[in-house]
N, C-alpha and C. Protein backbone atom coordinates (compact mmCIF):
# COMPACT_ATOMS: atom_id res chain seq x y z
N UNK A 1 -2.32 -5.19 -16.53
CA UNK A 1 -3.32 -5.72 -17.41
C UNK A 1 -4.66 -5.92 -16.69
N UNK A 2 -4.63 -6.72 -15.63
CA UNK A 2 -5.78 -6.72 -14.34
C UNK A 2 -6.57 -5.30 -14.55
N UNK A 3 -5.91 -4.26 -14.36
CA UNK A 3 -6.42 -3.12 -13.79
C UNK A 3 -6.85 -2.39 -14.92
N UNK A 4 -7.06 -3.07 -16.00
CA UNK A 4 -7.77 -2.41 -17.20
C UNK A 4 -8.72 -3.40 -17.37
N UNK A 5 -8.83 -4.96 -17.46
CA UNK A 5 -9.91 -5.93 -17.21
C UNK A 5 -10.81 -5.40 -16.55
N UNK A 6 -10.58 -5.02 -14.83
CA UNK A 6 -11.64 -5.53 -14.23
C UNK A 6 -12.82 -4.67 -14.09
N UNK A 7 -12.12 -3.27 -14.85
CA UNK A 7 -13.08 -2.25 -14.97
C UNK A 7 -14.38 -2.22 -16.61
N UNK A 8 -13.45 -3.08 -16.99
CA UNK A 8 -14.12 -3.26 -18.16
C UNK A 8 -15.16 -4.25 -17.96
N UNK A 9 -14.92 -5.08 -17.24
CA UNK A 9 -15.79 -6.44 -16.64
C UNK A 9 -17.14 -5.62 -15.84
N UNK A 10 -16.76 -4.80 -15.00
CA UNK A 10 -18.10 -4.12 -14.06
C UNK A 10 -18.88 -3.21 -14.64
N UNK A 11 -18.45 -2.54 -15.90
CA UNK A 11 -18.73 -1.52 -16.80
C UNK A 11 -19.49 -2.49 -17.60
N UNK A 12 -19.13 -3.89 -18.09
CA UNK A 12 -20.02 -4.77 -18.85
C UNK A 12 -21.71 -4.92 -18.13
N UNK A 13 -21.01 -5.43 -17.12
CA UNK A 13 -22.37 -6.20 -16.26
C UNK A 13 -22.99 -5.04 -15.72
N UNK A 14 -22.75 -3.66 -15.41
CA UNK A 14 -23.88 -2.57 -15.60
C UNK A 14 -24.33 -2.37 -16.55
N UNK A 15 -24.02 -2.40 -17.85
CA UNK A 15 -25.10 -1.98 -18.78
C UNK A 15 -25.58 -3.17 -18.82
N UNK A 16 -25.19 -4.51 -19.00
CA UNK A 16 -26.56 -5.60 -19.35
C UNK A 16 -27.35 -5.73 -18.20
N UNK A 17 -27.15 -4.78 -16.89
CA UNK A 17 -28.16 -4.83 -16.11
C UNK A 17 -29.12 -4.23 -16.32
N UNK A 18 -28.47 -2.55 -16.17
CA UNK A 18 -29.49 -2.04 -16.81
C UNK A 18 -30.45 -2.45 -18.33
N UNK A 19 -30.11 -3.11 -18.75
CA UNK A 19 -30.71 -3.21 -20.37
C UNK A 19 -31.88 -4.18 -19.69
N UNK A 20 -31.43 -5.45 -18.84
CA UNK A 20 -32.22 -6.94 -18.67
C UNK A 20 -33.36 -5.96 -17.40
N UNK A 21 -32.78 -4.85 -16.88
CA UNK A 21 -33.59 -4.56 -15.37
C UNK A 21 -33.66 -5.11 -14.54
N UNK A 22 -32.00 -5.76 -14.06
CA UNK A 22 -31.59 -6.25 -12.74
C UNK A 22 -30.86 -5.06 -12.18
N UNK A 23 -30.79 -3.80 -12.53
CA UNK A 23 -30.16 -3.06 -11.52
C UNK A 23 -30.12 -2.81 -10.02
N UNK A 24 -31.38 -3.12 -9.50
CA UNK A 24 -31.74 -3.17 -8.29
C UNK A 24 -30.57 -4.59 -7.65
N UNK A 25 -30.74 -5.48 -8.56
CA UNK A 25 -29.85 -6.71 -7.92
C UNK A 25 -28.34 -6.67 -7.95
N UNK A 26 -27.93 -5.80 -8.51
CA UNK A 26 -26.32 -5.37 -8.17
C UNK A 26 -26.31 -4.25 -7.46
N UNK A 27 -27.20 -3.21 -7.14
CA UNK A 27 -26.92 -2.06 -5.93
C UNK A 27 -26.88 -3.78 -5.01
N UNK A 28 -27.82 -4.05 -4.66
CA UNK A 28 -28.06 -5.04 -3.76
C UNK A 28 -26.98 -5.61 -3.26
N UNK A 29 -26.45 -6.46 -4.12
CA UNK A 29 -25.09 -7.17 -3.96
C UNK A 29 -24.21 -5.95 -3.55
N UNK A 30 -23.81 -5.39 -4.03
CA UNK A 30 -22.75 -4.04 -3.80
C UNK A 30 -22.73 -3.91 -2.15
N UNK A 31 -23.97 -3.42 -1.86
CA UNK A 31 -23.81 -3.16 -0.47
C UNK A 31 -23.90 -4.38 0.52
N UNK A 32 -24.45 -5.61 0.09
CA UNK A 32 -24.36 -6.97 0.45
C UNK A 32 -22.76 -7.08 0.92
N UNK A 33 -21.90 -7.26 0.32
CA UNK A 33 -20.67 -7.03 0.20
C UNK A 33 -20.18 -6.23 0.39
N UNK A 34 -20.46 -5.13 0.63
CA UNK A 34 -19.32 -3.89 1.98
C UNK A 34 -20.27 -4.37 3.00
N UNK A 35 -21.22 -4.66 3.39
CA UNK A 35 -21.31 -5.06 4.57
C UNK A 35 -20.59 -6.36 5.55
N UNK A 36 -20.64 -7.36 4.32
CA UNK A 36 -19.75 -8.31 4.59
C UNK A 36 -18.48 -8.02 4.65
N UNK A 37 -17.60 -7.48 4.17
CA UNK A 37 -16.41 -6.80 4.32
C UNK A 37 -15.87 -6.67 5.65
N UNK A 38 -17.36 -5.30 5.68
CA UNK A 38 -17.16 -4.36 7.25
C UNK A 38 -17.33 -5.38 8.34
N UNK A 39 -18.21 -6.80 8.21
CA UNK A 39 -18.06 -7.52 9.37
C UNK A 39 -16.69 -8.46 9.50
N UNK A 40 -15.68 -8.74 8.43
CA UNK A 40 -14.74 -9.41 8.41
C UNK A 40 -14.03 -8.44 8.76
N UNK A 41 -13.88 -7.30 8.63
CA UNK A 41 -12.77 -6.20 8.49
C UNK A 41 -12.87 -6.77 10.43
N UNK A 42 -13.79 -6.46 11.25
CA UNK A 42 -13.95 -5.92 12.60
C UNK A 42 -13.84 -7.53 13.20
N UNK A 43 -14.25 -8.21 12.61
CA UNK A 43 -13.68 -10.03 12.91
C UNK A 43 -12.25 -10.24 12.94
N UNK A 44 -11.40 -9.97 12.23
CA UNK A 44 -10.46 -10.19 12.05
C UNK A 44 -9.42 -8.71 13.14
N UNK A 45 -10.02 -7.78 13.20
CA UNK A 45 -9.33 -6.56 14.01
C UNK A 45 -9.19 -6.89 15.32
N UNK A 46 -10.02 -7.82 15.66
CA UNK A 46 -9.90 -8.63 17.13
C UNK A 46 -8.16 -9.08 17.19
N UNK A 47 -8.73 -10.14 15.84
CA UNK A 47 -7.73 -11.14 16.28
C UNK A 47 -5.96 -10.85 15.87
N UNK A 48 -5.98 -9.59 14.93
CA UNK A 48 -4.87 -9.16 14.48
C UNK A 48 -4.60 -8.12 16.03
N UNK A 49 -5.51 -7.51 16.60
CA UNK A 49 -4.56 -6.92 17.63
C UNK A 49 -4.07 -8.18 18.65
N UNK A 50 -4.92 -8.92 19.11
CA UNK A 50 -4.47 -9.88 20.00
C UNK A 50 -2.93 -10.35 19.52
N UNK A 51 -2.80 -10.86 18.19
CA UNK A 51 -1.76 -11.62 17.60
C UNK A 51 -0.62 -10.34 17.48
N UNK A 52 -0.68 -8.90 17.74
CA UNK A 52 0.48 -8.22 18.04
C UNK A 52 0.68 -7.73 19.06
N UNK A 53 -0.33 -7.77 20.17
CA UNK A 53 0.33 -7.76 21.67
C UNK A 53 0.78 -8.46 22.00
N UNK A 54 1.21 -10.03 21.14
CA UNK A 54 1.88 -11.22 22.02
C UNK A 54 3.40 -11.03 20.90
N UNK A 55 3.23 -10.43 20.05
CA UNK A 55 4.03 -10.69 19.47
C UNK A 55 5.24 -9.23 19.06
N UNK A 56 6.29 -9.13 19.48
CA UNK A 56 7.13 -7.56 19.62
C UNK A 56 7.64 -7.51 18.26
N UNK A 57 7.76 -8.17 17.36
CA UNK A 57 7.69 -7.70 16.22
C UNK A 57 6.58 -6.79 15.20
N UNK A 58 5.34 -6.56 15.34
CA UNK A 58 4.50 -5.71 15.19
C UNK A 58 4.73 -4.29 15.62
């Protein structure tokens, strides 16, 4: 059910962007957020290898 929502939800808020002419402010956010991602992704890659060289179940 999710996976028919949430496309319908982002498909909403692009067209009332485009309509209001905030499009610029959701590219914005968009890449705001894979950037933030990409710095948690490489934050956390630290600490997940550390936590399976101590650990032989990994």
């Amino acid at each position: 059910m999710l996976n028919i929502l949430w496309p319908i939800f982002i498909l909403i808020s692009y067209i009332y962007a485009f309509l209001s002419g905030n499009i610029d402010k959701i590219n914005n956010g968009i890449f705001k957020s894979c950037e933030d991602a990409v710095n948690l992704t490489i934050t956390f890659f630290g600490t997940i290898t550390l936590w399976c060289r101590h650990n032989e179940n990994c």
